[in-house]
Protein backbone atom coordinates (compact mmCIF):
# COMPACT_ATOMS: atom_id res chain seq x y z
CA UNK A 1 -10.13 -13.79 20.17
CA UNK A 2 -8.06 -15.44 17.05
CA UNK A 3 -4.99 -13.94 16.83
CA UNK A 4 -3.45 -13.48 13.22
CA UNK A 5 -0.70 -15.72 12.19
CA UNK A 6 1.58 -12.95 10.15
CA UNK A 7 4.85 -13.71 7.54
CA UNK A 8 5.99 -10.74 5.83
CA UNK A 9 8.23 -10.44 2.76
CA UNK A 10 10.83 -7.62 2.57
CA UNK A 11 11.78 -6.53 -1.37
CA UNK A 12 14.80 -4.90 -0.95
CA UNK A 13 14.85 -3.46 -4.63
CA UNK A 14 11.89 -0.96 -3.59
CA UNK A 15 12.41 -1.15 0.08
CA UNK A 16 8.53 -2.89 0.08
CA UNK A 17 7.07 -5.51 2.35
CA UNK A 18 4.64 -7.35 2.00
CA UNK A 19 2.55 -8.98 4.32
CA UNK A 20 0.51 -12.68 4.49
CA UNK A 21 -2.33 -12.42 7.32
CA UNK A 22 -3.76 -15.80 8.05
CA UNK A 23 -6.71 -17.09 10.26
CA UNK A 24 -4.65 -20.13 12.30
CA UNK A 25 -8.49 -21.84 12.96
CA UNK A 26 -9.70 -22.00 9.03
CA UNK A 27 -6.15 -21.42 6.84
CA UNK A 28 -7.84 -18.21 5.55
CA UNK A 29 -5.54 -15.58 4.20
CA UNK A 30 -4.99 -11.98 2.90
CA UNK A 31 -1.88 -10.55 1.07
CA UNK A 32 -1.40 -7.15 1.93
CA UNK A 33 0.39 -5.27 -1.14
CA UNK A 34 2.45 -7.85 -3.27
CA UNK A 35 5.49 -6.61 -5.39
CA UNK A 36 5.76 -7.42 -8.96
CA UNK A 37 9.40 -6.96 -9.93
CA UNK A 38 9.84 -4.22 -13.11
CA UNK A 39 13.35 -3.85 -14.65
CA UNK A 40 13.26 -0.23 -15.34
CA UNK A 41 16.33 -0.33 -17.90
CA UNK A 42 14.52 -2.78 -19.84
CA UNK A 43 10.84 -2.80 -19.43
CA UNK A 44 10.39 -6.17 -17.75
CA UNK A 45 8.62 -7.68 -15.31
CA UNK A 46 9.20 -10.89 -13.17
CA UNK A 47 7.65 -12.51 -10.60
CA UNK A 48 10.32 -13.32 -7.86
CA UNK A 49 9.29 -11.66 -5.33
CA UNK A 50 5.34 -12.94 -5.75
CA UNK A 51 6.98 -16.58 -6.15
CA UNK A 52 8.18 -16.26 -2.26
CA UNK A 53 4.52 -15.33 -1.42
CA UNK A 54 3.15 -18.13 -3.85
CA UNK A 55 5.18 -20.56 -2.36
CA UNK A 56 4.51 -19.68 1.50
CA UNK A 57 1.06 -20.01 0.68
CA UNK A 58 1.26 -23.77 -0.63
CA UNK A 59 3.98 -24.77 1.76
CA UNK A 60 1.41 -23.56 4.57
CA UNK A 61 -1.61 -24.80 2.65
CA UNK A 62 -3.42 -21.27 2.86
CA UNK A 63 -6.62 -20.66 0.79
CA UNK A 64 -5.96 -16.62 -0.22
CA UNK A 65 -9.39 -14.58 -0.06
CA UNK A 66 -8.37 -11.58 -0.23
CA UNK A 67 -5.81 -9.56 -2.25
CA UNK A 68 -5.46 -6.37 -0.17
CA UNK A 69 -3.98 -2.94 -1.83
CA UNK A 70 -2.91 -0.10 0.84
CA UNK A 71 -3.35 2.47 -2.04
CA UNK A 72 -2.19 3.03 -5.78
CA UNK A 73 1.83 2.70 -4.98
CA UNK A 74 3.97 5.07 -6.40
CA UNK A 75 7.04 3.18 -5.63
CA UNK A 76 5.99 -0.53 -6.76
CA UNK A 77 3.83 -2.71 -9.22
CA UNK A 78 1.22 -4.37 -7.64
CA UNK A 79 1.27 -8.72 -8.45
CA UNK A 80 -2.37 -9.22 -7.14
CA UNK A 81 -3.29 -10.00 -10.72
CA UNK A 82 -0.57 -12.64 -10.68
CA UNK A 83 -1.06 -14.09 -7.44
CA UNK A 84 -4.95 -13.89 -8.08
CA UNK A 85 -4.45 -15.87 -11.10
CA UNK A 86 -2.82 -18.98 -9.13
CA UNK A 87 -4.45 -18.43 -6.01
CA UNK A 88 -7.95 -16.87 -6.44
CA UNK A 89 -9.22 -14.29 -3.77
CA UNK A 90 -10.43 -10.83 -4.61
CA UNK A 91 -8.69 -7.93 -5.30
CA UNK A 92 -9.33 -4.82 -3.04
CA UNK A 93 -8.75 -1.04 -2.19
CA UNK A 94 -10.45 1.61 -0.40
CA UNK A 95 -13.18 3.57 -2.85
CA UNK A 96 -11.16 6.15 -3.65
CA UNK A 97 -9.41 5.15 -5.90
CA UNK A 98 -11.62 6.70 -8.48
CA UNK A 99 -10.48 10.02 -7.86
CA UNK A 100 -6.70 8.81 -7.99
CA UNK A 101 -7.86 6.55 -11.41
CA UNK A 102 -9.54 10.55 -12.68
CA UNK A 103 -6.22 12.47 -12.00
CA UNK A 104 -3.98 10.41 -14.10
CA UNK A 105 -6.12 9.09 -16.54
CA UNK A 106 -5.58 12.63 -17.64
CA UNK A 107 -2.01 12.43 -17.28
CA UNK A 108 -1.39 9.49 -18.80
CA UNK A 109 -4.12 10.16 -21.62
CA UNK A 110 -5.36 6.69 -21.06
CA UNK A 111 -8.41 6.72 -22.66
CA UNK A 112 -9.62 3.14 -22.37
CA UNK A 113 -9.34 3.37 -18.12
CA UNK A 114 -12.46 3.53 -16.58
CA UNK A 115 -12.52 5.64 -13.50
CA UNK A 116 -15.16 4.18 -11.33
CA UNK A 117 -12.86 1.25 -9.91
CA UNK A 118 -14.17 -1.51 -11.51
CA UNK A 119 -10.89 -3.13 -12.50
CA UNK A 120 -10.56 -4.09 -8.67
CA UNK A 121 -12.92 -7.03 -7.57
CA UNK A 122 -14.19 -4.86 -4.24
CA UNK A 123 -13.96 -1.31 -3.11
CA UNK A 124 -13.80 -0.52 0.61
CA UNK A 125 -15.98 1.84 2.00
CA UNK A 126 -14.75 3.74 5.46
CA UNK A 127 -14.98 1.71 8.48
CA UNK A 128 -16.40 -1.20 6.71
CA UNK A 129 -16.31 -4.05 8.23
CA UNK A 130 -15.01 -7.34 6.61
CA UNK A 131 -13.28 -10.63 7.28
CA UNK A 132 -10.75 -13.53 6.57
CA UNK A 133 -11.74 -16.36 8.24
CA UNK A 134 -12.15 -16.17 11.88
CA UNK A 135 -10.21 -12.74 12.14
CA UNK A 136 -12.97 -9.90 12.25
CA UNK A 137 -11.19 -7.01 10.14
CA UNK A 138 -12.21 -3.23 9.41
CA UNK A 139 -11.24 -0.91 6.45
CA UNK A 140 -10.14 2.47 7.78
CA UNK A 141 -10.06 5.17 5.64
CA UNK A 142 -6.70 6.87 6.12
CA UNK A 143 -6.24 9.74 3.59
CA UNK A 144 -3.17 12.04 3.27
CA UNK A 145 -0.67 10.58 0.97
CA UNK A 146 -2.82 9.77 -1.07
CA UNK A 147 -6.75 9.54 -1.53
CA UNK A 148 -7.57 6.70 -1.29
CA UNK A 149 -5.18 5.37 1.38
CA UNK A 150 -6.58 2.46 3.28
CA UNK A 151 -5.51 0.76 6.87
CA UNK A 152 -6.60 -2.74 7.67
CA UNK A 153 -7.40 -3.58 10.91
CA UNK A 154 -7.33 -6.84 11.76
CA UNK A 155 -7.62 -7.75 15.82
CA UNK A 156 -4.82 -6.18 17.34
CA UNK A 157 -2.81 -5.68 14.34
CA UNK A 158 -3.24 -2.60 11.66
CA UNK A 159 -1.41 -2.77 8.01
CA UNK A 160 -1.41 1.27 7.28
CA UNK A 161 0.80 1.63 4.24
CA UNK A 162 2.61 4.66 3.68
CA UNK A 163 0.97 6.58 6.34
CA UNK A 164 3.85 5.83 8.77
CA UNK A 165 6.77 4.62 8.95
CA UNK A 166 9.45 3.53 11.81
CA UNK A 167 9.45 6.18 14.24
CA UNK A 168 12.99 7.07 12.97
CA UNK A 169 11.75 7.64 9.66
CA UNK A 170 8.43 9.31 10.31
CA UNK A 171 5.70 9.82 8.21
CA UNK A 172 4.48 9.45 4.12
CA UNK A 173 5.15 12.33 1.53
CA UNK A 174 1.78 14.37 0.86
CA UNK A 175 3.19 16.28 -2.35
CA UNK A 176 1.40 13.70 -4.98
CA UNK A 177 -1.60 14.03 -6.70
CA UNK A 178 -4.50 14.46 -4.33
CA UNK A 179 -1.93 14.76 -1.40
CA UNK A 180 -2.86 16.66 1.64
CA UNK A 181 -0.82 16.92 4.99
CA UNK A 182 -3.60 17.84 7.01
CA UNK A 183 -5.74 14.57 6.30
CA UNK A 184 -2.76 12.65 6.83
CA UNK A 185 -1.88 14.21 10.12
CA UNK A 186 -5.78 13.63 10.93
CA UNK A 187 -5.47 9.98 10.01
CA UNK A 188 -2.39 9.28 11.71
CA UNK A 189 -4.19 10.80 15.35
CA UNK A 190 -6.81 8.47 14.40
CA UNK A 191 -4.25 5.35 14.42
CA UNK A 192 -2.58 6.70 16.88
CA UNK A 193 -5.78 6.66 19.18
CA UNK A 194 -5.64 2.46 19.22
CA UNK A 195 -4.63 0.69 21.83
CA UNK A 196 -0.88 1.26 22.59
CA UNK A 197 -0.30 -2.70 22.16
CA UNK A 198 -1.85 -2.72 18.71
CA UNK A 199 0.85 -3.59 16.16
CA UNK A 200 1.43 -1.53 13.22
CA UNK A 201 2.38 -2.90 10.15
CA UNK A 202 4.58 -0.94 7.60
CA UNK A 203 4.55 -1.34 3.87
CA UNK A 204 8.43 0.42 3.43
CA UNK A 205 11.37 0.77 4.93
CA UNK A 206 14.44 2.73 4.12
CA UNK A 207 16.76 1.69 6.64
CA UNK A 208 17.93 5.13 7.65
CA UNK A 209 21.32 5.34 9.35
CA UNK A 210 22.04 2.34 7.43
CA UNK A 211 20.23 0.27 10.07
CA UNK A 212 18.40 -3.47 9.33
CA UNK A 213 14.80 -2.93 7.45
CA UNK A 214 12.52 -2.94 10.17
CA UNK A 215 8.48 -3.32 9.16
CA UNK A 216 6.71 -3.59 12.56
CA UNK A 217 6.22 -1.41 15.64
CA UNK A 218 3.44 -0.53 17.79
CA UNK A 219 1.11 2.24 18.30
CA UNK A 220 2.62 3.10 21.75
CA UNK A 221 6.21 3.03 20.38
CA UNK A 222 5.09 5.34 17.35
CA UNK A 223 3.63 7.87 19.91
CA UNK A 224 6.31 8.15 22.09
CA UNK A 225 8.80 8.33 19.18
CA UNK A 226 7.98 9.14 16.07
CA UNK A 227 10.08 12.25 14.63
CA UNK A 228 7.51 13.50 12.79
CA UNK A 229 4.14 12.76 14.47
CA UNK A 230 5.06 11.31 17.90
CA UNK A 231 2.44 12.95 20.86
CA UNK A 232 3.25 16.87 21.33
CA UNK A 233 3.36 17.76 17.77
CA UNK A 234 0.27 19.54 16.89
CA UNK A 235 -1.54 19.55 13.50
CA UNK A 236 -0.19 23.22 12.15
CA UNK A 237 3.43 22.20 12.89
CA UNK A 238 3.29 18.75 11.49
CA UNK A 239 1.98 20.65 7.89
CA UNK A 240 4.55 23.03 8.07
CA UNK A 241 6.94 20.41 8.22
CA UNK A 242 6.22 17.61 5.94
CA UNK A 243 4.87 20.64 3.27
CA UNK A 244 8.54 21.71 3.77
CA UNK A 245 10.08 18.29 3.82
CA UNK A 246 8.07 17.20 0.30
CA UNK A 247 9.79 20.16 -1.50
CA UNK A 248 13.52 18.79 -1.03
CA UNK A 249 12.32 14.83 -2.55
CA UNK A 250 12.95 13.52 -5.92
CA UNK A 251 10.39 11.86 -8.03
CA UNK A 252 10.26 8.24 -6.75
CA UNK A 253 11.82 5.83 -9.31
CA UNK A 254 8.83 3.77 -10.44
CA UNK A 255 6.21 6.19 -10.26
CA UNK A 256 5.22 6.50 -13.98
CA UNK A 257 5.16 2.54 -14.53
CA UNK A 258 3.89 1.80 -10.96
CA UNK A 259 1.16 4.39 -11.21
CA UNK A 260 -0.34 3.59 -13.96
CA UNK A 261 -0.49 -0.09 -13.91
CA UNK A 262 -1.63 -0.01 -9.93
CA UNK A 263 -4.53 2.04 -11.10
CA UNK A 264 -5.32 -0.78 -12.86
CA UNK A 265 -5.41 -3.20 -9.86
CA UNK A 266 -1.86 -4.14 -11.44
CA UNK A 267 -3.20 -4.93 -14.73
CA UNK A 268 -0.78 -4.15 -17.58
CA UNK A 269 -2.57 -1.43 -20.02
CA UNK A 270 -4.28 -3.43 -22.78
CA UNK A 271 -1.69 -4.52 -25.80
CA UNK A 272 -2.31 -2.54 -28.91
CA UNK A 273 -2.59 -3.35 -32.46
CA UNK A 274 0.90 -5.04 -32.63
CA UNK A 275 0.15 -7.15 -29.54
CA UNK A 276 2.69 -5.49 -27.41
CA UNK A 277 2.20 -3.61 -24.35
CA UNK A 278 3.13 -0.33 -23.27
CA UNK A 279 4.06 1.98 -20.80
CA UNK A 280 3.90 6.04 -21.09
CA UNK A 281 6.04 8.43 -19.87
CA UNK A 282 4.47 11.91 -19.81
CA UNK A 283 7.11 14.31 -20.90
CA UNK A 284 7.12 17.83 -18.55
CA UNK A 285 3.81 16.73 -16.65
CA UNK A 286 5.53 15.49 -13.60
């Protein structure tokens, strides 16, 4: 069986990577949750971080089918618009999203979104099964933080977002919109339950102890280790815990501009009637 050929890219302004997942046989490729940069001070965007992508992508001669979104970050704009644009590929996420989109099209008033997840090119059912290139991949539905959290499975590798992280850092918050510690414990068993040699792919890092960022480990290592959801800790204590834990965290920086544009598929909302575009901050909501 192929074996992916895997480069990721580490932003260390919101502690994000992201991955490239190529087919070595046909030059195939997926990018698994790009980073636009956003100045929050100022309200601009850049593309640096995409640019690294963009160019690892020529340099290697890769033909991008797939733009890949864990879930709708809270911590990050999405560039798959960006990259899309010079690269073509479709833009994905698991299907529901459209609950996410109906909770904060309410909060952010946004009138114009449609909540039925058309602004992303293909929605992922559970388990479905799909591919880039020669690599047979899967969409597994793996709700908790939020959703319409998706892990891709792809041969012996599996990209899962924010469900875990290194096993010194444990697991994703559930305290968001739609949250729910018990569906994330559920969906971490279920990654859990692949092979011990299957390599799990991490979409943050926060370097605790002051340690190197560290984006890869493996479902054996996360079982034997994890502090949160490592084998022996059962589902009632693992709630109790991370329903505790969620209490004492602030609001993540970028989760009003990141949110609503990654609900979007990273679209910016539409300009208005002076051409300029805008981001809302909901005042007491949050």
């Amino acid at each position: 069986m192929t074996a992916a050929s895997i480069q990721t890219f580490f932003d260390s302004a919101t502690c994000t990577a992201t991955h490239v997942v190529a087919c070595p046989d046909t030059g195939i490729a997926a990018i698994v949750d790009s980073v636009l940069d956003f100045e929050a001070k100022s309200g601009r965007t850049s593309t640096a971080s995409a640019d690294k992508v963009l160019a690892h992508v020529g340099e290697r001669g890769l033909t991008v089918a797939w733009h890949l979104e864990t879930h709708a970050h809270a911590d990050h704009l999405s560039a798959a618009p960006y990259l899309q644009q010079r690269l073509g590929g479709k833009v994905a996420i698991g299907s529901q999203i459209c609950a996410t989109q109906a909770v904060f099209k309410g909060i952010f008033n946004a009138t114009d979104l449609a909540t039925d997840g058309s602004q992303f090119d293909h929605l992922f059912e559970a388990d479905e099964a799909f591919a880039i290139g020669n690599l047979q991949a899967r969409a597994l539905h793996t709700p908790g933080h939020t959703p319409a959290c998706i892990s891709y499975l792809v041969g012996d590798d599996v990209f899962i977002g924010d469900t875990l992280y290194m096993p010194d850092y444990g697991s994703a918050r559930c305290d968001f919109p739609g949250g729910d510690p018990r569906a994330l414990y559920q969906s971490i068993r279920r990654l859990l339950a692949l092979p011990g040699t299957t390599r799990m792919h991490l979409c943050h890092d926060y370097s605790p102890g002051g340690r190197p960022p560290m984006w890869e480990t493996t479902v054996a290592e996360q079982r034997a280790a994890n502090v949160h959801a490592g084998d022996g800790i059962g589902e009632d204590e693992f709630v109790a815990m991370r329903s505790a834990r969620d209490k004492t965290l602030g609001v993540p920086a970028l989760l009003l501009p990141a949110v609503q544009v990654n609900i979007r598929a990273g679209h910016l909302p539409p300009a208005e009637d002076n051409g300029k575009q805008y981001l809302k901050i909901p005042l007491n909501v949050i």
